[in-house]
Protein backbone atom coordinates (compact mmCIF):
# COMPACT_ATOMS: atom_id res chain seq x y z
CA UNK A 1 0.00 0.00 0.00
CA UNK A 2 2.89 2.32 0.69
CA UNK A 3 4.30 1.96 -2.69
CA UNK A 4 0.67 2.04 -4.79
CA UNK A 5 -0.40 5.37 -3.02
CA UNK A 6 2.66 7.66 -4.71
CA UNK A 7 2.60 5.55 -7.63
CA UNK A 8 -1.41 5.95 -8.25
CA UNK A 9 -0.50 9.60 -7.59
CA UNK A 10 2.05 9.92 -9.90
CA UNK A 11 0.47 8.05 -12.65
CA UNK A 12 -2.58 10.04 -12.38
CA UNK A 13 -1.07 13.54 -12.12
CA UNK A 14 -1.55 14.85 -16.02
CA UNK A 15 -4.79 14.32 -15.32
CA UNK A 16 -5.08 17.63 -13.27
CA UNK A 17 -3.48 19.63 -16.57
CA UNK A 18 -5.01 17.54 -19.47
CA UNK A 19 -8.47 18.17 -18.50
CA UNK A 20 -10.17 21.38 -20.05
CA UNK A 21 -13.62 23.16 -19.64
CA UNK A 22 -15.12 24.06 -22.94
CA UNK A 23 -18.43 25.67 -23.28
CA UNK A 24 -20.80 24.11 -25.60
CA UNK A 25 -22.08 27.47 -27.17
CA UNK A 26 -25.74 25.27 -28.59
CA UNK A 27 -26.82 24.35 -25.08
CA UNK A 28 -24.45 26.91 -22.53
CA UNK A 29 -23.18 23.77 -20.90
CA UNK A 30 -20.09 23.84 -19.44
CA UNK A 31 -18.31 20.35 -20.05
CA UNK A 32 -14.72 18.91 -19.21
CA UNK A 33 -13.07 17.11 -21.96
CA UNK A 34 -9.42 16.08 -22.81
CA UNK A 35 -7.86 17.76 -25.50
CA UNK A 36 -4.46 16.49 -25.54
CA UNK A 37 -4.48 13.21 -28.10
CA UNK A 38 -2.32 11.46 -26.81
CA UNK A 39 -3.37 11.78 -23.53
CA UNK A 40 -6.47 10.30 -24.80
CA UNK A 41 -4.79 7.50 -26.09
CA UNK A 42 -2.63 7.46 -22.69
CA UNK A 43 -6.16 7.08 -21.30
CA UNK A 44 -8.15 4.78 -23.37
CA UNK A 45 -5.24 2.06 -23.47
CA UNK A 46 -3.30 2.08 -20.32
CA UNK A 47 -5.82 3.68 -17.78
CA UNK A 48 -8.44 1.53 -18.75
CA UNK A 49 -7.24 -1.46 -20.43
CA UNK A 50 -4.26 -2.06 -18.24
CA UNK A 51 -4.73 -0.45 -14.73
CA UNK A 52 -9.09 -1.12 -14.60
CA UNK A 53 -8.92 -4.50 -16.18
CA UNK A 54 -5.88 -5.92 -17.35
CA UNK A 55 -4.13 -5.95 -13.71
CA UNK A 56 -7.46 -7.14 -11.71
CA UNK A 57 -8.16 -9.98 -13.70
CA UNK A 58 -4.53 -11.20 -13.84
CA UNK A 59 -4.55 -11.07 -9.74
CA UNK A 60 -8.40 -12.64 -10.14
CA UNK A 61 -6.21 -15.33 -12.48
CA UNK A 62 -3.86 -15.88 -10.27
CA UNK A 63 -5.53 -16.16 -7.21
CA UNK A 64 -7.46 -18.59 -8.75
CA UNK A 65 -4.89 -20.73 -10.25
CA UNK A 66 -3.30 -20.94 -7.03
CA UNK A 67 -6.50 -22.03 -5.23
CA UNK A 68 -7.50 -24.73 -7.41
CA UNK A 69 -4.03 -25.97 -7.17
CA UNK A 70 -4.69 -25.50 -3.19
CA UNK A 71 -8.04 -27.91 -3.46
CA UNK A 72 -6.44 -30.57 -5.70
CA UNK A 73 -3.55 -30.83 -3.24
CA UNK A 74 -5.71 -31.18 -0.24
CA UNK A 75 -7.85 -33.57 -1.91
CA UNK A 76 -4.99 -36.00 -1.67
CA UNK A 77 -4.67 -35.94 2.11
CA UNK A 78 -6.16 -37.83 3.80
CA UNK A 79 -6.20 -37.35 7.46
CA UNK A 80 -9.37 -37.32 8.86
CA UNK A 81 -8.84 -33.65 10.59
CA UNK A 82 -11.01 -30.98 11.02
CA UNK A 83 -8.29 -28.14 9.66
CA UNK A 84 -8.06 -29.63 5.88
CA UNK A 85 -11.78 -29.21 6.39
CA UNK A 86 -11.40 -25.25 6.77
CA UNK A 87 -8.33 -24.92 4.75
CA UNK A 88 -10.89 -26.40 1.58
CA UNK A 89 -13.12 -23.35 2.86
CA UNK A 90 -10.92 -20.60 2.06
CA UNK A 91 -9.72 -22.08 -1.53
CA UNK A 92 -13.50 -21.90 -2.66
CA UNK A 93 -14.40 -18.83 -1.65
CA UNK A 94 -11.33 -17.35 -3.70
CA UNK A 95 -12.67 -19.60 -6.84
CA UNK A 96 -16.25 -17.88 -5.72
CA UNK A 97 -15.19 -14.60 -5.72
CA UNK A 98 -12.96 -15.10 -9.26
CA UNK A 99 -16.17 -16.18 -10.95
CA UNK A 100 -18.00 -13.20 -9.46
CA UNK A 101 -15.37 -11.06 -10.47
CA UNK A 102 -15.56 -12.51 -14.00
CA UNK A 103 -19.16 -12.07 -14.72
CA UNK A 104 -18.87 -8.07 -13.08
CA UNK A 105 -15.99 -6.96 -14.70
CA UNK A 106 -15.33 -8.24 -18.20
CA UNK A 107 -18.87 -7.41 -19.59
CA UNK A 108 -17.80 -4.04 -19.14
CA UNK A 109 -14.68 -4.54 -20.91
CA UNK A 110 -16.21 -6.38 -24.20
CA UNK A 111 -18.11 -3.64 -24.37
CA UNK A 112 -15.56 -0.77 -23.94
CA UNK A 113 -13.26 -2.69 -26.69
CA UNK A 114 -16.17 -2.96 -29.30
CA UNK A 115 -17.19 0.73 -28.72
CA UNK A 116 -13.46 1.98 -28.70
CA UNK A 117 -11.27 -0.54 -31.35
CA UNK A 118 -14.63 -1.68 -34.02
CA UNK A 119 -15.24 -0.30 -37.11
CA UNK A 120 -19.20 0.77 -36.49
CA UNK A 121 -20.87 3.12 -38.91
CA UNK A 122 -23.84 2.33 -38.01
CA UNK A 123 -25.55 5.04 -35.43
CA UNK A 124 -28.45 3.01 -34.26
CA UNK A 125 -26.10 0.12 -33.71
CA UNK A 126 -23.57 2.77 -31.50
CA UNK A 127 -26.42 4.03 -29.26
CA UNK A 128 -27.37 0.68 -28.47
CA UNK A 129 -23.70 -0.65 -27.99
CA UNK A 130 -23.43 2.55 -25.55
CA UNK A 131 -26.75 1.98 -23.30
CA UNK A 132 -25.34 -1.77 -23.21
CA UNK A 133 -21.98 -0.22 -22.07
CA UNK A 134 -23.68 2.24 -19.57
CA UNK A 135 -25.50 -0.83 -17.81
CA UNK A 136 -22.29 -2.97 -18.35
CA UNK A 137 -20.74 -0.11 -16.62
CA UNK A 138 -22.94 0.21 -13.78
CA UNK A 139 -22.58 -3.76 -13.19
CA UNK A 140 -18.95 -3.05 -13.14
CA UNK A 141 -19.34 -0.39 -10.15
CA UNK A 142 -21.62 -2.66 -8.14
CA UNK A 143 -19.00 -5.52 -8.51
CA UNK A 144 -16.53 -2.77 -6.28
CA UNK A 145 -19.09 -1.29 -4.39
CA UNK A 146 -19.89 -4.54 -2.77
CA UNK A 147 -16.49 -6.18 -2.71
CA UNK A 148 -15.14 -5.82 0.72
């Protein structure tokens, strides 16, 4: 934790100098946007793809992997004790909680790399690929609001 904090900060310091307030002049909204291009592509393929999914589902992977190596090992003891019993416990919540993260978090991220990376001329098509990444997106959320 010591070393994410200052790297978090530094990683997301342009952040506070990319961002700019224009003023759409058809509505008199004020809106911030990112004007910088390659700041946007900074964004759009390390922020997201790397940092929101790439890293969590590699530790989700990983955690994973290790606890279903975990429960095959301690299916081969034998010893009728009641620790291998709660030792099994902790290996399948892990496996729960990789599945859960699964079914939060990469919707959101099909989604994102259809809008983003495909070829889509059609409008119709867009606006319904961007409500389905709006709910994908709020399912995302949840999946960290409710993680403890």
């Amino acid at each position: 934790m010591i070393i994410a904090i200052p790297i978090v900060i530094i990683e997301q310091s342009p952040c506070l100098f990319v961002y700019n307030h224009v003023k759409i002049s058809t509505i008199n909204i004020v809106t911030c946007t990112i004007l910088n291009e390659s700041f946007i592509r900074f964004n759009t393929s390390f922020d997201y793809l790397i940092v929101g999914n790439f890293f969590p589902y590699s530790i989700a992977f990983t955690f994973g992997l290790m606890a279903y190596r975990n429960m095959q090992e301690l299916s081969y003891r034998t010893a009728p004790l009641v620790r291998p019993e709660l030792d099994k416990q902790l290996p399948v919540m892990v496996l729960i909680q990789v599945i859960c993260t699964v079914f939060s978090i990469f919707p959101s991220l099909v989604a994102y790399l259809i809008l983003v990376y495909g070829s889509i001329q059609d409008l119709v098509i867009v606006a319904r690929l961007r409500i389905a990444y709006v709910v994908m997106t709020c399912l995302y959320y949840s999946y960290f609001a409710v993680s403890v």
